[in-house]
N, C-alpha and C. Protein backbone atom coordinates (compact mmCIF):
# COMPACT_ATOMS: atom_id res chain seq x y z
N UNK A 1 -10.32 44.45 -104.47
CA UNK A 1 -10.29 44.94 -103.11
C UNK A 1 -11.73 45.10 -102.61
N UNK A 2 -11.82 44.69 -101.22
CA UNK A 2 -13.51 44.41 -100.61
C UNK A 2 -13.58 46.01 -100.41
N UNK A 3 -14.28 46.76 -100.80
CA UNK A 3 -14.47 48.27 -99.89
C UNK A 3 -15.86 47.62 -98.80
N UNK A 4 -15.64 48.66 -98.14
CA UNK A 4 -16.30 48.98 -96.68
C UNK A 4 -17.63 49.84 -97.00
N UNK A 5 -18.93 49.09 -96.57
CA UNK A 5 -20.17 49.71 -96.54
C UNK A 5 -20.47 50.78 -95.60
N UNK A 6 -20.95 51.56 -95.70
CA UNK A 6 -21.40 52.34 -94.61
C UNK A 6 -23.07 52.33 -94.73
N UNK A 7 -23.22 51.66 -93.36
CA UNK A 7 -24.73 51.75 -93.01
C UNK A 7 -25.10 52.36 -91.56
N UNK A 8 -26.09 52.98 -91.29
CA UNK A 8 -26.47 52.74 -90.03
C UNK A 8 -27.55 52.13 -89.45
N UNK A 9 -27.08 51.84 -88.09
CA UNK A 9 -28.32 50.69 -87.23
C UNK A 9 -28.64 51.99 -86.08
N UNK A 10 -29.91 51.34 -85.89
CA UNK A 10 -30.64 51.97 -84.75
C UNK A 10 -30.81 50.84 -83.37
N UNK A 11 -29.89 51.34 -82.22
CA UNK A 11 -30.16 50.58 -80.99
C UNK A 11 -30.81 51.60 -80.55
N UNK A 12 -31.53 51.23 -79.70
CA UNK A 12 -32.39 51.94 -78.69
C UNK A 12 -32.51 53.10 -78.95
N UNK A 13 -33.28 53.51 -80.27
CA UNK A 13 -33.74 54.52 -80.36
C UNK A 13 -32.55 55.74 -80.91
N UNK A 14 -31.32 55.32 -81.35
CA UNK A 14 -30.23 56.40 -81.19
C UNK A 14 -29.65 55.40 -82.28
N UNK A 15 -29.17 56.32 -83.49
CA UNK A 15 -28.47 55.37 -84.76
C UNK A 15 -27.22 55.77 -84.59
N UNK A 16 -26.35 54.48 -85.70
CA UNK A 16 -24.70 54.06 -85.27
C UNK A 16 -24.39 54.19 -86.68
N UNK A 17 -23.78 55.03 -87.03
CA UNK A 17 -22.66 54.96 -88.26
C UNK A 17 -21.92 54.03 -88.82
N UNK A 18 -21.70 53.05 -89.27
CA UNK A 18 -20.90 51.95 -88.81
C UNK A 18 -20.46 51.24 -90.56
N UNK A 19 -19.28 51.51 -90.75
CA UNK A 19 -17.98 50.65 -91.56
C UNK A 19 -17.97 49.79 -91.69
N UNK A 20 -18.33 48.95 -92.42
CA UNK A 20 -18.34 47.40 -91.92
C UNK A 20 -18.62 46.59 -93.69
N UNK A 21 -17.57 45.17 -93.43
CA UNK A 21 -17.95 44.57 -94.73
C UNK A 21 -19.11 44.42 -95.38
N UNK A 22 -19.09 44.07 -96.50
CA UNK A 22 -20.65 43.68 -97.15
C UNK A 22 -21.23 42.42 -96.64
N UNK A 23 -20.26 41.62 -96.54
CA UNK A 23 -20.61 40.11 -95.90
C UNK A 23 -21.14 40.34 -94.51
N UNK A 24 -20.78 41.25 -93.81
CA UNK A 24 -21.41 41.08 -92.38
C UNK A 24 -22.68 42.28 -92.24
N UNK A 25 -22.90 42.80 -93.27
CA UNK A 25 -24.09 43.61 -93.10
C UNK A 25 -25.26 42.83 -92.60
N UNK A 26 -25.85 41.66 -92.93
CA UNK A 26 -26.81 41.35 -92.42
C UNK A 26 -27.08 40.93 -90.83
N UNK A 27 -25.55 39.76 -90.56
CA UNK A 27 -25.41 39.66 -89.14
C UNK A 27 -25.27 41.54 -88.18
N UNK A 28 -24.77 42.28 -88.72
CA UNK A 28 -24.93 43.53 -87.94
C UNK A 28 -26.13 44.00 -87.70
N UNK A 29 -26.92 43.78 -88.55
CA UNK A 29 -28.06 44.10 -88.71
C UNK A 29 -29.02 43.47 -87.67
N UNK A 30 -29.08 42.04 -87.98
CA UNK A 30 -29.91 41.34 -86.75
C UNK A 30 -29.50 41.62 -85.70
N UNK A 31 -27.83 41.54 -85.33
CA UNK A 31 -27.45 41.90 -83.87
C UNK A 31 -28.41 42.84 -83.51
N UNK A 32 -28.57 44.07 -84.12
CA UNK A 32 -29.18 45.33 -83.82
C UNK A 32 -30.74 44.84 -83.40
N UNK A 33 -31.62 44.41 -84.20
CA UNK A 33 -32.65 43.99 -84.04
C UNK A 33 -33.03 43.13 -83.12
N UNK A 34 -32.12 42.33 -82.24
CA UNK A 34 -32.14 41.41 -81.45
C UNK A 34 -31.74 42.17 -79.76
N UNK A 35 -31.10 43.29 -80.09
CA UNK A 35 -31.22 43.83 -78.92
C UNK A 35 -32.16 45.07 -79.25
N UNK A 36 -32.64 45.45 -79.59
CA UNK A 36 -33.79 46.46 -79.71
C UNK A 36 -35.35 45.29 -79.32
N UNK A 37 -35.22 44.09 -79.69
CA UNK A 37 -35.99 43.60 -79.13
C UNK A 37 -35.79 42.88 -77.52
N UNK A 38 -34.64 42.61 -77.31
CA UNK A 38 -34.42 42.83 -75.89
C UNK A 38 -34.74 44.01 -75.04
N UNK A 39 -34.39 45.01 -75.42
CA UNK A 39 -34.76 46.22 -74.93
C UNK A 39 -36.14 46.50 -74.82
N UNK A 40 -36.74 46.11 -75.44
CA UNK A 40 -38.22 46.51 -75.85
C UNK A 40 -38.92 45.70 -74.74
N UNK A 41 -38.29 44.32 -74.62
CA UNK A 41 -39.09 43.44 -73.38
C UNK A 41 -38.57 44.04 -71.97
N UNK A 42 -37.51 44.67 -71.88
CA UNK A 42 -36.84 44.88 -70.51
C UNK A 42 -38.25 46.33 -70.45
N UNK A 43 -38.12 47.54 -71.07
CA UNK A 43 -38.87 48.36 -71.43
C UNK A 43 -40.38 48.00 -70.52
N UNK A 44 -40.74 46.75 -71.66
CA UNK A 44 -42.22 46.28 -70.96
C UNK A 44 -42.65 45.80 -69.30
N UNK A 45 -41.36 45.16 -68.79
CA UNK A 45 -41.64 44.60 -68.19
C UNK A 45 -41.14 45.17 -66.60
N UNK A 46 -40.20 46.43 -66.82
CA UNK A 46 -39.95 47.32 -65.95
C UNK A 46 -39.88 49.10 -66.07
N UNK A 47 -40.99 49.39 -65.88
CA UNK A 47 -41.51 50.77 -66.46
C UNK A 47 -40.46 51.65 -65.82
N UNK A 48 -39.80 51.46 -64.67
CA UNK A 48 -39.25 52.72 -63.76
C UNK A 48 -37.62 52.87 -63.94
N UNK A 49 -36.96 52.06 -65.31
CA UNK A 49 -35.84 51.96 -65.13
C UNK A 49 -35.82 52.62 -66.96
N UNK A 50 -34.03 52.89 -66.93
CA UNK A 50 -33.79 54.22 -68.28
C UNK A 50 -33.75 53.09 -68.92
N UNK A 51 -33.15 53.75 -70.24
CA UNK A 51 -32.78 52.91 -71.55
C UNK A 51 -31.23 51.87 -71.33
N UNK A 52 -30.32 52.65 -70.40
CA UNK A 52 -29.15 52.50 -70.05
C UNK A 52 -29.34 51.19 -69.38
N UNK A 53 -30.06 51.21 -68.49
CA UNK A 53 -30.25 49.95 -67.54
C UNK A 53 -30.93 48.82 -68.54
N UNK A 54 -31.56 49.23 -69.53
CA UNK A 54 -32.25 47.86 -70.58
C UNK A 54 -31.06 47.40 -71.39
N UNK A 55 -29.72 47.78 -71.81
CA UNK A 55 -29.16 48.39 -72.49
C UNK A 55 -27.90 47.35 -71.52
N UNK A 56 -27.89 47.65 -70.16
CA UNK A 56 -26.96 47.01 -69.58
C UNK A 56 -27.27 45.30 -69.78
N UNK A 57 -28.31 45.57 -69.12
CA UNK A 57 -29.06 43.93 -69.03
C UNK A 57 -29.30 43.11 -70.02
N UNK A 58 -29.27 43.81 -71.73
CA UNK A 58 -29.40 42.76 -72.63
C UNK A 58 -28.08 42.69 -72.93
N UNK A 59 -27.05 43.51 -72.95
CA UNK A 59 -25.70 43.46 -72.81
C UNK A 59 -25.48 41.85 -71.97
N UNK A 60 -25.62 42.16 -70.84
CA UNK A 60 -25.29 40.82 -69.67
C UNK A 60 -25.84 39.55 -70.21
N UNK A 61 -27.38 39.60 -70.96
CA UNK A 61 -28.02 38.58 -71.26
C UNK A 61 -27.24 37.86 -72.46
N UNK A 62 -26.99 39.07 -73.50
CA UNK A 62 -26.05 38.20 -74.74
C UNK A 62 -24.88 37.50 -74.46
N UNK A 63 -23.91 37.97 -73.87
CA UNK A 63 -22.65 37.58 -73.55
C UNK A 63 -22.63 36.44 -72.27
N UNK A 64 -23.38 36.74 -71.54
CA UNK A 64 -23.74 35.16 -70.58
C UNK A 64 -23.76 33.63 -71.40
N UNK A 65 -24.96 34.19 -72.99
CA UNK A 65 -25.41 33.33 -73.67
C UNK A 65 -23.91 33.02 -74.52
N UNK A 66 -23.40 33.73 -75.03
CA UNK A 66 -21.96 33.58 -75.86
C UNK A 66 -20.87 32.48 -74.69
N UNK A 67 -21.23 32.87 -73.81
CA UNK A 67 -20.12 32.64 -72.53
C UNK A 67 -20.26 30.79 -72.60
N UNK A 68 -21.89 30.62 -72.55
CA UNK A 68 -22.41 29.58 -72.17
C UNK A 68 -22.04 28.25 -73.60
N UNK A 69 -22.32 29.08 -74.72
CA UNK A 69 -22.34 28.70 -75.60
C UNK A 69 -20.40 27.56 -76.11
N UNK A 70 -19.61 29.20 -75.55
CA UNK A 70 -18.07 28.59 -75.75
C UNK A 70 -17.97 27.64 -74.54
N UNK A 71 -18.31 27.65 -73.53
CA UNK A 71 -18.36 26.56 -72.69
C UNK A 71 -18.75 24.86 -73.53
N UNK A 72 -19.68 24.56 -73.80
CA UNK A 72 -20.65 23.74 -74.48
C UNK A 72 -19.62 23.71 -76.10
N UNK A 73 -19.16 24.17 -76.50
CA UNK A 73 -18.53 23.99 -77.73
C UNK A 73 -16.86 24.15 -77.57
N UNK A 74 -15.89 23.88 -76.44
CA UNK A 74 -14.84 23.98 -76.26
C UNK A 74 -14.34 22.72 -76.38
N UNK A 75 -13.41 22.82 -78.00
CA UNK A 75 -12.75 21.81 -78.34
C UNK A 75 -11.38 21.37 -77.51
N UNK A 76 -10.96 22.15 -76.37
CA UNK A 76 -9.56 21.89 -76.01
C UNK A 76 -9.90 20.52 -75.19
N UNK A 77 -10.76 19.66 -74.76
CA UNK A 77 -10.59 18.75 -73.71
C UNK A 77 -10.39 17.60 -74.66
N UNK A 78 -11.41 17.88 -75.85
CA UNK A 78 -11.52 16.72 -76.74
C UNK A 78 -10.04 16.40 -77.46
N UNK A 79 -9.37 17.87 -77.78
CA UNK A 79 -8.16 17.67 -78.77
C UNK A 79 -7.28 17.13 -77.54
N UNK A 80 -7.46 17.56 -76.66
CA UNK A 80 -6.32 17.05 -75.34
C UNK A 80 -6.19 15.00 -75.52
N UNK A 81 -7.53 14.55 -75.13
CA UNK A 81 -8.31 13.47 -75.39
C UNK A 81 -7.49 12.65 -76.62
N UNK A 82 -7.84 13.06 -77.72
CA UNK A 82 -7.52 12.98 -79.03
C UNK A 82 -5.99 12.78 -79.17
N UNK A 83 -4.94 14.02 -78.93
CA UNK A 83 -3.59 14.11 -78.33
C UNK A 83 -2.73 12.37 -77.72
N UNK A 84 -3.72 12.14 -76.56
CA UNK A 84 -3.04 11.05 -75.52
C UNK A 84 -3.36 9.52 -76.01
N UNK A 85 -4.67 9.67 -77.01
CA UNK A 85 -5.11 8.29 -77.83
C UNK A 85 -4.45 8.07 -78.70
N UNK A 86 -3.95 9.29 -79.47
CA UNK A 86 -3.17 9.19 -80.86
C UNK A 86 -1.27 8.90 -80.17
N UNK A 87 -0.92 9.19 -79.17
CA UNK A 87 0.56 8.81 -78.17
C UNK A 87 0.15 7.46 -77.89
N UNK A 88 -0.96 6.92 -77.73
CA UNK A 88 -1.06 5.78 -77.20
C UNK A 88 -0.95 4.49 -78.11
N UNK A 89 -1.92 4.91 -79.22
CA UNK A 89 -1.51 4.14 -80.85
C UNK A 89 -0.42 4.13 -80.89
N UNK A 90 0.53 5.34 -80.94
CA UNK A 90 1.84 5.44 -81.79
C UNK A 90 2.88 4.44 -80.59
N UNK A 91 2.78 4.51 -79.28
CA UNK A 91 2.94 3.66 -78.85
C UNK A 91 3.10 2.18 -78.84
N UNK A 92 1.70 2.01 -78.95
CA UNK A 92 1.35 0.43 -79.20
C UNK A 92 1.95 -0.36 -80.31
N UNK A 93 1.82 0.66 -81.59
CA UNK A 93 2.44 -0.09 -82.78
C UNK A 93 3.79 -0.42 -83.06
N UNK A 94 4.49 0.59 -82.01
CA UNK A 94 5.72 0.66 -82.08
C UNK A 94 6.31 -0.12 -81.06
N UNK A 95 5.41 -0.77 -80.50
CA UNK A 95 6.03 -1.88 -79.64
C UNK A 95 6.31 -1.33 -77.93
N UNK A 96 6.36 -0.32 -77.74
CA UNK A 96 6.79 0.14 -76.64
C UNK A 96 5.96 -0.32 -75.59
């Protein structure tokens, strides 16, 4: 049986308790580090706004990028594609 690690990550300055397999400790980990360094540039580059607002915006920035990403890697047009070529063989051979 896998037991459950307990580690914590630090986002923005404020640490997270967090349950989580052994296998995904490291990806949790970078996640964390990848928005603490987002944060850190929002931070630099707009002095007059909270943590919340850096916090929103690398939020928006990751998931845009995820968004963009399943766009660019969406197998349904190809299997569709794939689907009407493979009806079309089975077709052909069969004389129809």
């Amino acid at each position: 049986m896998d037991e459950k690690l307990s580690i914590k990550v630090n986002i923005a300055d404020r640490y997270y308790p967090l349950k989580i397999e052994r296998k995904d400790e490291e990806k949790i980990r970078k996640a964390a580090r990848l928005i603490n360094e987002k944060v850190l540039q929002y931070k630099q580059r707009y002095l007059d706004k909270d943590t919340q607002d850096f916090l929103a915006m690398a939020a928006l920035q990751f998931v845009s990028k995820v968004l963009e990403l399943e766009e660019r890697f969406d197998a349904g047009p190809i299997e569709q594609q794939v689907k009407e070529l493979s009806k079309e063989l089975e077709d052909y051979i069969r004389g129809e």
